[in-house]
PDB file of N, CA and C in Angstrom:
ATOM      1  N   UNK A   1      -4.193   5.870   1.732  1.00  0.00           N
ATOM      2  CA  UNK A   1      -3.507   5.096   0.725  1.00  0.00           C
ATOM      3  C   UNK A   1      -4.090   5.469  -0.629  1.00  0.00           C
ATOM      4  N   UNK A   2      -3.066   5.173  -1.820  1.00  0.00           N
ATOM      5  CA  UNK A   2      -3.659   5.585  -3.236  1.00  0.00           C
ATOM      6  C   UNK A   2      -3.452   4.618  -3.860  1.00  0.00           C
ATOM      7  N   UNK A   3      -4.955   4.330  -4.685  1.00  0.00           N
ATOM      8  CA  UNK A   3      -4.893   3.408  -5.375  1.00  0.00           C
ATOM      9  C   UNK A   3      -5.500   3.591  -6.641  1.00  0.00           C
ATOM     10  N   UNK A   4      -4.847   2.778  -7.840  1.00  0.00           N
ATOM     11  CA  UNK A   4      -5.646   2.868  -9.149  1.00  0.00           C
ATOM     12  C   UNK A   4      -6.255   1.843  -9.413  1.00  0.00           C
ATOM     13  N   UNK A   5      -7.531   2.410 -10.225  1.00  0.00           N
ATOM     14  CA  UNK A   5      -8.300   1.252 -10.585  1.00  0.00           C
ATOM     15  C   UNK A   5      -8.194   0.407 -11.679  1.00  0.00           C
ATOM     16  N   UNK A   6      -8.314  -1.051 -11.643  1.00  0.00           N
ATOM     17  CA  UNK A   6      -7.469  -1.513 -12.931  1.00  0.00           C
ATOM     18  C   UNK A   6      -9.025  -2.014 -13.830  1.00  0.00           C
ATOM     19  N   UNK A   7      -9.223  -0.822 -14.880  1.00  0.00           N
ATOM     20  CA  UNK A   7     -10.502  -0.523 -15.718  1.00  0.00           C
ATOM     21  C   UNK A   7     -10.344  -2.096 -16.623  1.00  0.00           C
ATOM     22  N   UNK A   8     -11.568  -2.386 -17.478  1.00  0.00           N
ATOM     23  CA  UNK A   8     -11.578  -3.812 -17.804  1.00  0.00           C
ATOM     24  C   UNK A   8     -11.420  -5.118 -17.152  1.00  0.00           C
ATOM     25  N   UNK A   9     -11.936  -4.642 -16.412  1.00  0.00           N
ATOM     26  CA  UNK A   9     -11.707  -6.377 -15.550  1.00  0.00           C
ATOM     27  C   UNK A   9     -13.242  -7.365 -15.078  1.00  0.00           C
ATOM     28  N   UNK A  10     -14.068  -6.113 -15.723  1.00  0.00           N
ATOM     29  CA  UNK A  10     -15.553  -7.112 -15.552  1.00  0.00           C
ATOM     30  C   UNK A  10     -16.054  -7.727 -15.960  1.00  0.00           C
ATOM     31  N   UNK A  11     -15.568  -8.639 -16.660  1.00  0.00           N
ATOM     32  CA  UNK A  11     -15.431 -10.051 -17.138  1.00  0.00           C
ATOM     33  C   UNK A  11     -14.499 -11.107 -16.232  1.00  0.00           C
ATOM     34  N   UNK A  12     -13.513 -10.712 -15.193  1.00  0.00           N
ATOM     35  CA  UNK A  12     -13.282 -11.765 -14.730  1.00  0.00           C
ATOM     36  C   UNK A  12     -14.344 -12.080 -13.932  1.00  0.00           C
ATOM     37  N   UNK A  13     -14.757 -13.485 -13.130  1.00  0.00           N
ATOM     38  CA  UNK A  13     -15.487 -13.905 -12.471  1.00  0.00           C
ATOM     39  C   UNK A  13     -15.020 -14.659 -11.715  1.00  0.00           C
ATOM     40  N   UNK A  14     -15.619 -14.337 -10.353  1.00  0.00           N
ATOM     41  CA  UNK A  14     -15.586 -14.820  -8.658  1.00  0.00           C
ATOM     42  C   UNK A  14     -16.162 -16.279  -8.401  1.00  0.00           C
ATOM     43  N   UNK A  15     -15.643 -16.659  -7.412  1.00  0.00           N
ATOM     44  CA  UNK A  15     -16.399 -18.307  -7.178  1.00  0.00           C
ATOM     45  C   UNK A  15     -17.026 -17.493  -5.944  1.00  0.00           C
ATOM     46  N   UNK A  16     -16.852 -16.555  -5.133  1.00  0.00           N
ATOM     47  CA  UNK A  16     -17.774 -15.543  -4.165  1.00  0.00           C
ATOM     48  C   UNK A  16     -18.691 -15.341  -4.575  1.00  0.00           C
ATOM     49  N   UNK A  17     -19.265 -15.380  -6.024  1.00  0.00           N
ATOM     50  CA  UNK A  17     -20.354 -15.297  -6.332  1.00  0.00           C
ATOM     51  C   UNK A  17     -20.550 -13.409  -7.379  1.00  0.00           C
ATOM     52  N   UNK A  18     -19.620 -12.963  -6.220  1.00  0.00           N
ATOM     53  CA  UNK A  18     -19.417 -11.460  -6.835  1.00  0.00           C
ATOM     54  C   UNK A  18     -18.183 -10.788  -5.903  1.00  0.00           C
ATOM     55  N   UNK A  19     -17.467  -9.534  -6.798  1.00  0.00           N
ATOM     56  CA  UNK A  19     -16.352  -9.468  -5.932  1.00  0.00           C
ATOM     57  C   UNK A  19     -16.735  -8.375  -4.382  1.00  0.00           C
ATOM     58  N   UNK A  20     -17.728  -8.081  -4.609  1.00  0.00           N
ATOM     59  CA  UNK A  20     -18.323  -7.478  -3.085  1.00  0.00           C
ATOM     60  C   UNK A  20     -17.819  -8.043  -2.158  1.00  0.00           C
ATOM     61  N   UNK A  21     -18.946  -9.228  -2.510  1.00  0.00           N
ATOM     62  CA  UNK A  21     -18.966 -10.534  -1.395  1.00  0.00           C
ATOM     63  C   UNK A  21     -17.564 -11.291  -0.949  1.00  0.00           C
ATOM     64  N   UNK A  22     -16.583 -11.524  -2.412  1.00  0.00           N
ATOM     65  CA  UNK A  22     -15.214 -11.366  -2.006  1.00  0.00           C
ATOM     66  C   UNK A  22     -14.516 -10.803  -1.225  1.00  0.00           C
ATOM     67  N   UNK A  23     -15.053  -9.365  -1.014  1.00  0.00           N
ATOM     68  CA  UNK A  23     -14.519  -8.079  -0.180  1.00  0.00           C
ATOM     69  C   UNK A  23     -14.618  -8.728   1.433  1.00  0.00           C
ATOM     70  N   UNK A  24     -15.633  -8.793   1.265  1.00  0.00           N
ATOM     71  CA  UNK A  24     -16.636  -9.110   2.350  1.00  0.00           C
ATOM     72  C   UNK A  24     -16.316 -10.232   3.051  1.00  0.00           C
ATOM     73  N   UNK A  25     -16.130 -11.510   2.332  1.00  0.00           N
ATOM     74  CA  UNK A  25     -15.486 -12.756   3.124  1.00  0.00           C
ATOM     75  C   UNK A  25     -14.132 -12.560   3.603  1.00  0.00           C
ATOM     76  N   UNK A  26     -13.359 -11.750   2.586  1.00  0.00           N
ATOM     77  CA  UNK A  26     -11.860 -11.793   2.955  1.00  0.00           C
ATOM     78  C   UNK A  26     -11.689 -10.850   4.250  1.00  0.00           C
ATOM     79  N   UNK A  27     -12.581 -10.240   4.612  1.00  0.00           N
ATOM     80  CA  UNK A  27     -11.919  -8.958   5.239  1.00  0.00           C
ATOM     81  C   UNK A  27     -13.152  -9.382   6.667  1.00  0.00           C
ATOM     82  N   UNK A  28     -14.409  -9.903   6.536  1.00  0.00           N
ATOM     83  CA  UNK A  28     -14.896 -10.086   7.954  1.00  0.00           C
ATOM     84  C   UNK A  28     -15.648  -8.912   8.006  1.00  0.00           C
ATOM     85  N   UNK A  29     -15.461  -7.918   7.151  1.00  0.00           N
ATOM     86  CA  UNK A  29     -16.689  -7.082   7.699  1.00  0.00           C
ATOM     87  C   UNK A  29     -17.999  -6.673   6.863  1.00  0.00           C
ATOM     88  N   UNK A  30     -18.797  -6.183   7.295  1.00  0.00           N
ATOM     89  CA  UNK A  30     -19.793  -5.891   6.376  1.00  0.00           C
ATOM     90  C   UNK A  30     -19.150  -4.497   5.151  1.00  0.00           C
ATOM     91  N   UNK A  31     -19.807  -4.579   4.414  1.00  0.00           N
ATOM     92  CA  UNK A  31     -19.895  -3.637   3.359  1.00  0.00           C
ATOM     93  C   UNK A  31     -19.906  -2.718   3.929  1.00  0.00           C
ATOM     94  N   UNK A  32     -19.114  -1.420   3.735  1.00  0.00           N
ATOM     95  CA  UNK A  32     -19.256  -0.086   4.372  1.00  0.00           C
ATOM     96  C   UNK A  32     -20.525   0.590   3.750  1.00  0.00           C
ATOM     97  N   UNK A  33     -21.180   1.579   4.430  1.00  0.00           N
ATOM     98  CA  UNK A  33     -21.976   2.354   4.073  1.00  0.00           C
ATOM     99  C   UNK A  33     -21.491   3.406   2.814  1.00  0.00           C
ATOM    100  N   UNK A  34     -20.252   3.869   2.691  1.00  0.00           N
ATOM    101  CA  UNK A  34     -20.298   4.582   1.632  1.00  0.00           C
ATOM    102  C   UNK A  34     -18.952   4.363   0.859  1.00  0.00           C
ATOM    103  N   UNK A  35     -18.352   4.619  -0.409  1.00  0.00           N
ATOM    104  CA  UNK A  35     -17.768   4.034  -0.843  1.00  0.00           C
ATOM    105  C   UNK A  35     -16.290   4.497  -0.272  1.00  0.00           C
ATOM    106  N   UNK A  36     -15.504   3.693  -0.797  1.00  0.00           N
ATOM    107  CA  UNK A  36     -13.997   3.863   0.170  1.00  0.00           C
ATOM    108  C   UNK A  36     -13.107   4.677  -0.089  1.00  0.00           C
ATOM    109  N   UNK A  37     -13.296   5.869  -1.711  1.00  0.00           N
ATOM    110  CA  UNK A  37     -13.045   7.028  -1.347  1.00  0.00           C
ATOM    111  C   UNK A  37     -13.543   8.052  -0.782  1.00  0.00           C
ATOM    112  N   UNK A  38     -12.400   8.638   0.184  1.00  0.00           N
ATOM    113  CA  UNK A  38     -12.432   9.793   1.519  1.00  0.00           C
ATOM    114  C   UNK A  38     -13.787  10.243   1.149  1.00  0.00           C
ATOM    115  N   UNK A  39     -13.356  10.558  -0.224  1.00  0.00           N
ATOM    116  CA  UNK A  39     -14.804  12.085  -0.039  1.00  0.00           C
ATOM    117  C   UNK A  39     -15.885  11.611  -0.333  1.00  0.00           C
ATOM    118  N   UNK A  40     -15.902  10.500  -0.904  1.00  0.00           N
ATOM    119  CA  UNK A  40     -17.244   9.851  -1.321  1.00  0.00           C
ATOM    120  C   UNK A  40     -18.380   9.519  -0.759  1.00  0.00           C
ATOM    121  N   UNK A  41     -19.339   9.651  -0.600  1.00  0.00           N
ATOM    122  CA  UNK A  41     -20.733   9.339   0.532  1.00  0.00           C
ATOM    123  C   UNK A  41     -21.656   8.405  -0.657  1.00  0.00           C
ATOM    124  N   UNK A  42     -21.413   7.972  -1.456  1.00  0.00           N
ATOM    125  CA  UNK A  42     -22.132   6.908  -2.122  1.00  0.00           C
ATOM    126  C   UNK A  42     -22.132   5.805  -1.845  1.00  0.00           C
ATOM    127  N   UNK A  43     -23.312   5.356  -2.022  1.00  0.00           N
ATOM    128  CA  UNK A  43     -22.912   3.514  -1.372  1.00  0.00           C
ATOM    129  C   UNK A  43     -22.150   3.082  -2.491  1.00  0.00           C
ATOM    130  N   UNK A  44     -21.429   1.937  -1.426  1.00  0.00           N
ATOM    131  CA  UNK A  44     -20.380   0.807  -2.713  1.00  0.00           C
ATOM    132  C   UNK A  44     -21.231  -0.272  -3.198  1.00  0.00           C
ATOM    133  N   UNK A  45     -21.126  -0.412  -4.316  1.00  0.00           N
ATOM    134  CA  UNK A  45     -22.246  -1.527  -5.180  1.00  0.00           C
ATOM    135  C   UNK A  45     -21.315  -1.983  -5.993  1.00  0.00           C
ATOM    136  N   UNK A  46     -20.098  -2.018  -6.093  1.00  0.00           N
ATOM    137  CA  UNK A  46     -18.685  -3.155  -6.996  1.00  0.00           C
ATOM    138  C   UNK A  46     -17.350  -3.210  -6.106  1.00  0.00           C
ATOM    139  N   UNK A  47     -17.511  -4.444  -6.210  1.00  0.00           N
ATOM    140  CA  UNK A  47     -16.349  -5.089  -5.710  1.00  0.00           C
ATOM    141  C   UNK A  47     -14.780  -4.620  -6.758  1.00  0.00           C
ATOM    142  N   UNK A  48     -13.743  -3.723  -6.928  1.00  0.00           N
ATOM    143  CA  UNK A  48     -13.557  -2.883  -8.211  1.00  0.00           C
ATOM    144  C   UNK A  48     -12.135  -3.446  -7.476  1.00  0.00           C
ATOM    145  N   UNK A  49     -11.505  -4.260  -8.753  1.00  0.00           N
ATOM    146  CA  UNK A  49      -9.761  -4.488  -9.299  1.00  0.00           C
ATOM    147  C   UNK A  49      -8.770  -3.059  -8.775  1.00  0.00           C
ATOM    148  N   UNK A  50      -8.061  -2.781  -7.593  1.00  0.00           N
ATOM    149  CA  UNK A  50      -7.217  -2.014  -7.925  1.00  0.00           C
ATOM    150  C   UNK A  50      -5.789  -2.295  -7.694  1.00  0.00           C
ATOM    151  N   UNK A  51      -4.689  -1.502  -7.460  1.00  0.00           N
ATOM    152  CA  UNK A  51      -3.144  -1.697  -7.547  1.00  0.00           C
ATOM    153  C   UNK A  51      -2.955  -0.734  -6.588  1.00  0.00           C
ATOM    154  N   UNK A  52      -2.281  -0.734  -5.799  1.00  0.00           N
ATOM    155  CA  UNK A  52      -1.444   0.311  -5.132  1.00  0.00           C
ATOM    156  C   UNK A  52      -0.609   1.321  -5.937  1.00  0.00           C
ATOM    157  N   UNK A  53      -0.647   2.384  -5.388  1.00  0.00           N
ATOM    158  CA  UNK A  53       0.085   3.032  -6.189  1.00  0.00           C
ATOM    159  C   UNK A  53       1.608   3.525  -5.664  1.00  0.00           C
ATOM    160  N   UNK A  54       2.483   4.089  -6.309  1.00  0.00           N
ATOM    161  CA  UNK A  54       3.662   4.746  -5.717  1.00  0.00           C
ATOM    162  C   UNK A  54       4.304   2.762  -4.927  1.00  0.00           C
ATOM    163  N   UNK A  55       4.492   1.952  -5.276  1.00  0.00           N
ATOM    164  CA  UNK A  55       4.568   0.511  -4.764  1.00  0.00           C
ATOM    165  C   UNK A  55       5.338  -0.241  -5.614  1.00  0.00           C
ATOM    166  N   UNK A  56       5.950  -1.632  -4.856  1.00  0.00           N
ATOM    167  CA  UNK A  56       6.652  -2.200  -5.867  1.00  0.00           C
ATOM    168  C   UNK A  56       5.851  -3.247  -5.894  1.00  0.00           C
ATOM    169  N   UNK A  57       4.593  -3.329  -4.996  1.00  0.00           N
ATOM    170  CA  UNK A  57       3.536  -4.225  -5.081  1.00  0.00           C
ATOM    171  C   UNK A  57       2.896  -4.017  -6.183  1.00  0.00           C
ATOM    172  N   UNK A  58       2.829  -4.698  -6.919  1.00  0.00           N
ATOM    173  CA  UNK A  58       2.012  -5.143  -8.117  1.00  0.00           C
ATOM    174  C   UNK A  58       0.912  -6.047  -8.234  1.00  0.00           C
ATOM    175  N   UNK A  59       0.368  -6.741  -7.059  1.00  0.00           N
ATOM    176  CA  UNK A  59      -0.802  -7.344  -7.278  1.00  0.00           C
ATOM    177  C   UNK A  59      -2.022  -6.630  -7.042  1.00  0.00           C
ATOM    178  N   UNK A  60      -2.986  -7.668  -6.966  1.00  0.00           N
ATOM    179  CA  UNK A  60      -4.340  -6.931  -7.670  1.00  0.00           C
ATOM    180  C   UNK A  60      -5.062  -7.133  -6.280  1.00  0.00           C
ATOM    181  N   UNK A  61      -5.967  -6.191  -5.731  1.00  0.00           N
ATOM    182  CA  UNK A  61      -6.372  -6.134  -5.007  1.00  0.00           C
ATOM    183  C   UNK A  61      -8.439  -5.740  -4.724  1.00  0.00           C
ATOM    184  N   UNK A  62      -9.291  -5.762  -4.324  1.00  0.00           N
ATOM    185  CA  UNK A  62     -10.675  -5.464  -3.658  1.00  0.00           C
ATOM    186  C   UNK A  62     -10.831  -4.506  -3.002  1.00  0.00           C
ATOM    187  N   UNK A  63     -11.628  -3.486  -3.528  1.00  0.00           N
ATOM    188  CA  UNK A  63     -11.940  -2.551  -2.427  1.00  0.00           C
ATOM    189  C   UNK A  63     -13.506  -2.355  -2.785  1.00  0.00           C
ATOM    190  N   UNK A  64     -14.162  -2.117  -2.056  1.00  0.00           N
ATOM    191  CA  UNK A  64     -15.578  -1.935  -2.539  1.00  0.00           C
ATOM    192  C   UNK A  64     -15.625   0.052  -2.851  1.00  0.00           C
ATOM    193  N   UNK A  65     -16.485  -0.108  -4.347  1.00  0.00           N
ATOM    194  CA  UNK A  65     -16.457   1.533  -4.696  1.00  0.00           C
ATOM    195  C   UNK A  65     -17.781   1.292  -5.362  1.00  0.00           C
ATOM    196  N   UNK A  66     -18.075   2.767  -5.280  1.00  0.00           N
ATOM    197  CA  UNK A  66     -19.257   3.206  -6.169  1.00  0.00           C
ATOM    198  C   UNK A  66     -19.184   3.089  -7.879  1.00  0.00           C
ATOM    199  N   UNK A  67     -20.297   2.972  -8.256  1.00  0.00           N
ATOM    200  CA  UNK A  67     -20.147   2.695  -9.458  1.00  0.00           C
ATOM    201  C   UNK A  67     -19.266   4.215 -10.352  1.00  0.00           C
ATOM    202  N   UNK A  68     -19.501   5.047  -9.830  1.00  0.00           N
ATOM    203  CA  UNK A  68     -18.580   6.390 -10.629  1.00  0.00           C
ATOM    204  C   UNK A  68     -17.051   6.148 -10.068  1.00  0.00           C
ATOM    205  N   UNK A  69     -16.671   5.782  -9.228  1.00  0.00           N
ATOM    206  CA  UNK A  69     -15.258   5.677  -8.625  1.00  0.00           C
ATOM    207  C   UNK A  69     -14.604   4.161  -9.523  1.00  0.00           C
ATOM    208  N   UNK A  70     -15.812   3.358  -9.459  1.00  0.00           N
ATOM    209  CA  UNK A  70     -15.336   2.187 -10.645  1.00  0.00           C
ATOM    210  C   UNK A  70     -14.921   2.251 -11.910  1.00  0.00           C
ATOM    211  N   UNK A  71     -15.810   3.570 -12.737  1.00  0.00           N
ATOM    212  CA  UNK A  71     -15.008   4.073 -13.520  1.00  0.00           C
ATOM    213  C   UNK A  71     -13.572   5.237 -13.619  1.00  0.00           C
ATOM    214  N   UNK A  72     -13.347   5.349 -12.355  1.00  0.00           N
ATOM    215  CA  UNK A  72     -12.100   6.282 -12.870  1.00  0.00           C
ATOM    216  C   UNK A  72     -11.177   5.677 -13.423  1.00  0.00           C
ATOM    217  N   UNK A  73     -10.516   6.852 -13.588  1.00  0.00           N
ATOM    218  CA  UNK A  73      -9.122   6.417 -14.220  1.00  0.00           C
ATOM    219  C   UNK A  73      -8.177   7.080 -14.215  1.00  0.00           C
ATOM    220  N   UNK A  74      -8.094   7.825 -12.709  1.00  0.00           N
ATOM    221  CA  UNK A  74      -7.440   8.605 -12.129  1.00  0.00           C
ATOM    222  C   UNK A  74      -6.742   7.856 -10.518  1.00  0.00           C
ATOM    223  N   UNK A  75      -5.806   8.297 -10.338  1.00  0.00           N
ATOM    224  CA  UNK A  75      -5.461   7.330  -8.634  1.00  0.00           C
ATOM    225  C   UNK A  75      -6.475   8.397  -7.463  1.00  0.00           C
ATOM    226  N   UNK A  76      -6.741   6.955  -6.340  1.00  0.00           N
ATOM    227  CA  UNK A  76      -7.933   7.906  -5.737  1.00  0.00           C
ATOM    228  C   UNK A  76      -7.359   7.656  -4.118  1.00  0.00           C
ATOM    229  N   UNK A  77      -7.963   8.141  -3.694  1.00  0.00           N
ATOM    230  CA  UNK A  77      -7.344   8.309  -2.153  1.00  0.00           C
ATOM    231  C   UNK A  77      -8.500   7.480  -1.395  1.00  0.00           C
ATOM    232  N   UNK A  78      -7.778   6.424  -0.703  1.00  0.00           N
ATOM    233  CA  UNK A  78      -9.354   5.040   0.037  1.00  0.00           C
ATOM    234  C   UNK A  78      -8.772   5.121   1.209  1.00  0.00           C
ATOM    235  N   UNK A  79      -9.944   5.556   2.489  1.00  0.00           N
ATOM    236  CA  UNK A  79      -9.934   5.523   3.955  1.00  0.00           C
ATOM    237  C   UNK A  79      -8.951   4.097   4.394  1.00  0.00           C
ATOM    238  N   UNK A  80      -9.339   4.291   5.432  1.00  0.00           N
ATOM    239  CA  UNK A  80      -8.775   2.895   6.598  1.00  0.00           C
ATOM    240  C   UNK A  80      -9.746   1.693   6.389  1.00  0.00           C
ATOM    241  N   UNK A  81      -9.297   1.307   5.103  1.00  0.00           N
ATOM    242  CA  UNK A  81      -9.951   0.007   4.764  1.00  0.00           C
ATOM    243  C   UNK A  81      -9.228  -1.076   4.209  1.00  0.00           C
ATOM    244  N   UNK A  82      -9.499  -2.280   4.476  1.00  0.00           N
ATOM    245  CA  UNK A  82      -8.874  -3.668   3.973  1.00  0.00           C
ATOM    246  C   UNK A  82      -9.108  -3.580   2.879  1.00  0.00           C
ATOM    247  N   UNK A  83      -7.702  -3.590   2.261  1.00  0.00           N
ATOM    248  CA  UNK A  83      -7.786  -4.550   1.003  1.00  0.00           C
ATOM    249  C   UNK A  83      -7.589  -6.189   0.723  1.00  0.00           C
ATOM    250  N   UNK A  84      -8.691  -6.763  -0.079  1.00  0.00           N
ATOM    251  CA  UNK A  84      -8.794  -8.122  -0.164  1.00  0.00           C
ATOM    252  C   UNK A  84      -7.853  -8.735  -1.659  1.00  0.00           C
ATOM    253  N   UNK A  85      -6.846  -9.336  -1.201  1.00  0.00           N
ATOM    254  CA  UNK A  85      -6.338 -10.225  -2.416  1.00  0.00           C
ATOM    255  C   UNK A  85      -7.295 -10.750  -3.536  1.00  0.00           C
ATOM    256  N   UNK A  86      -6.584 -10.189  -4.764  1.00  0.00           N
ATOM    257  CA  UNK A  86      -8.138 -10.698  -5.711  1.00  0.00           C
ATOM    258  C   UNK A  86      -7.307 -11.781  -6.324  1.00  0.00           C
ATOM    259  N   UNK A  87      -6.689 -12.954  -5.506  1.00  0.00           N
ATOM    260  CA  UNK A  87      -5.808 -13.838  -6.193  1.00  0.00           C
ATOM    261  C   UNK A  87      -7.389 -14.751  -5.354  1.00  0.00           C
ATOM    262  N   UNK A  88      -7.807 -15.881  -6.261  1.00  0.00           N
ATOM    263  CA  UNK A  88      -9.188 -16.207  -5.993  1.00  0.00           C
ATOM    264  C   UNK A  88      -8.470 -17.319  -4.892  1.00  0.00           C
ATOM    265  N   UNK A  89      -7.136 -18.188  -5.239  1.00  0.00           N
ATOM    266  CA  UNK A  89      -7.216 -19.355  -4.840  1.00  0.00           C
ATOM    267  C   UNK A  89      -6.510 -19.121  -3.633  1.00  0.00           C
ATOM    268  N   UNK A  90      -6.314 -17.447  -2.644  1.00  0.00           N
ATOM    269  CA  UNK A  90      -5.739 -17.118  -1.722  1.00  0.00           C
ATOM    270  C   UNK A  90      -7.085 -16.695  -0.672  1.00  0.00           C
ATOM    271  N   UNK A  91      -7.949 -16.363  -1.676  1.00  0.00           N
ATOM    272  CA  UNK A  91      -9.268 -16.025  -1.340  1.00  0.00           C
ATOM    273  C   UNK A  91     -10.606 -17.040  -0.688  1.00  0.00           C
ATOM    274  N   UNK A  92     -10.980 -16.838  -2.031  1.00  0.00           N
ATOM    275  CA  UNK A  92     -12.587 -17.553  -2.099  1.00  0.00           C
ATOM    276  C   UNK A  92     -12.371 -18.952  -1.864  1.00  0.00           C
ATOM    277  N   UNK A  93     -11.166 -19.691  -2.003  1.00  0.00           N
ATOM    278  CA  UNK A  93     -10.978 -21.202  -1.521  1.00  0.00           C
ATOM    279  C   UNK A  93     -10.678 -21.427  -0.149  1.00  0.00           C
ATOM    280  N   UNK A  94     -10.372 -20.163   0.713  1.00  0.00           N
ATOM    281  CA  UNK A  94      -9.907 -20.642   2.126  1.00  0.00           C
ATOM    282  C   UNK A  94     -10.964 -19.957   2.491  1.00  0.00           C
ATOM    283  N   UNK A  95     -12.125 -19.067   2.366  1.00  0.00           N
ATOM    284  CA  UNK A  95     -13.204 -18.953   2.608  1.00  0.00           C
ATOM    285  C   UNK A  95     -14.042 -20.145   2.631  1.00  0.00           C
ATOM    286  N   UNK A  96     -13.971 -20.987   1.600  1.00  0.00           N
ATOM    287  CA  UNK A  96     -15.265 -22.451   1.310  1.00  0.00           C
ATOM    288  C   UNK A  96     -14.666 -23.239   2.311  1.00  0.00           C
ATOM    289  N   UNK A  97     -13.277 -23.412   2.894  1.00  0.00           N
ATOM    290  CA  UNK A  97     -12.810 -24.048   3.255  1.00  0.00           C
ATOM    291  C   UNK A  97     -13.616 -24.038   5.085  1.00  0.00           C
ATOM    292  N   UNK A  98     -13.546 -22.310   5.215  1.00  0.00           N
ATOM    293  CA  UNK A  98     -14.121 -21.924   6.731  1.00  0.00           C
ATOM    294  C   UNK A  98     -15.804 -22.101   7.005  1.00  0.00           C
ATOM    295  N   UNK A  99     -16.533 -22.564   5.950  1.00  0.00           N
ATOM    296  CA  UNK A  99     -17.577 -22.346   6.069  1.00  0.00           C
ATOM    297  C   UNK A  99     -18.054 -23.551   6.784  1.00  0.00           C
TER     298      UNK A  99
END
């Protein structure tokens, strides 16, 4: 799947605490070892805003990436991984809710 990253968004803020951990509650699994583009072998350390691309989906979505993949600003190609709704009150509220 291809996705772009939607740059400026690190100022919004998570009730997850951080959007990793967002990643992370929504999806059930641990943090992957390296970041979620194909070619990438860096660990993921940001929870990073993206969009689908080529889509008539327009919402905003979680993928965990490395801090250089956080800055692109190019569409990037992400393995067989969940994407987490970064709509908080679809999120992080039915998470508090399971705890």
């Amino acid at each position: 799947m291809r996705v772009t990253n939607i740059n400026g968004t690190s100022d919004v803020d998570c009730s997850c605490g951080s959007w990793l951990i967002h990643w992370k509650a929504y999806s059930g699994k641990p943090v992957p070892p390296s970041c979620s583009v194909t070619t990438c072998y860096n660990r993921p350390t940001i929870g990073a805003h993206v969009q689908k691309d080529d889509s008539s989906d327009t919402g905003w979505y979680i993928v965990p990436l490395c801090e250089d993949h956080n800055e692109a600003k190019t569409s990037l190609e992400i393995g067989n991984i969940p994407l987490a709704p970064a709509n908080k009150a679809e999120t992080c509220e039915k998470v508090a809710v399971g705890r």
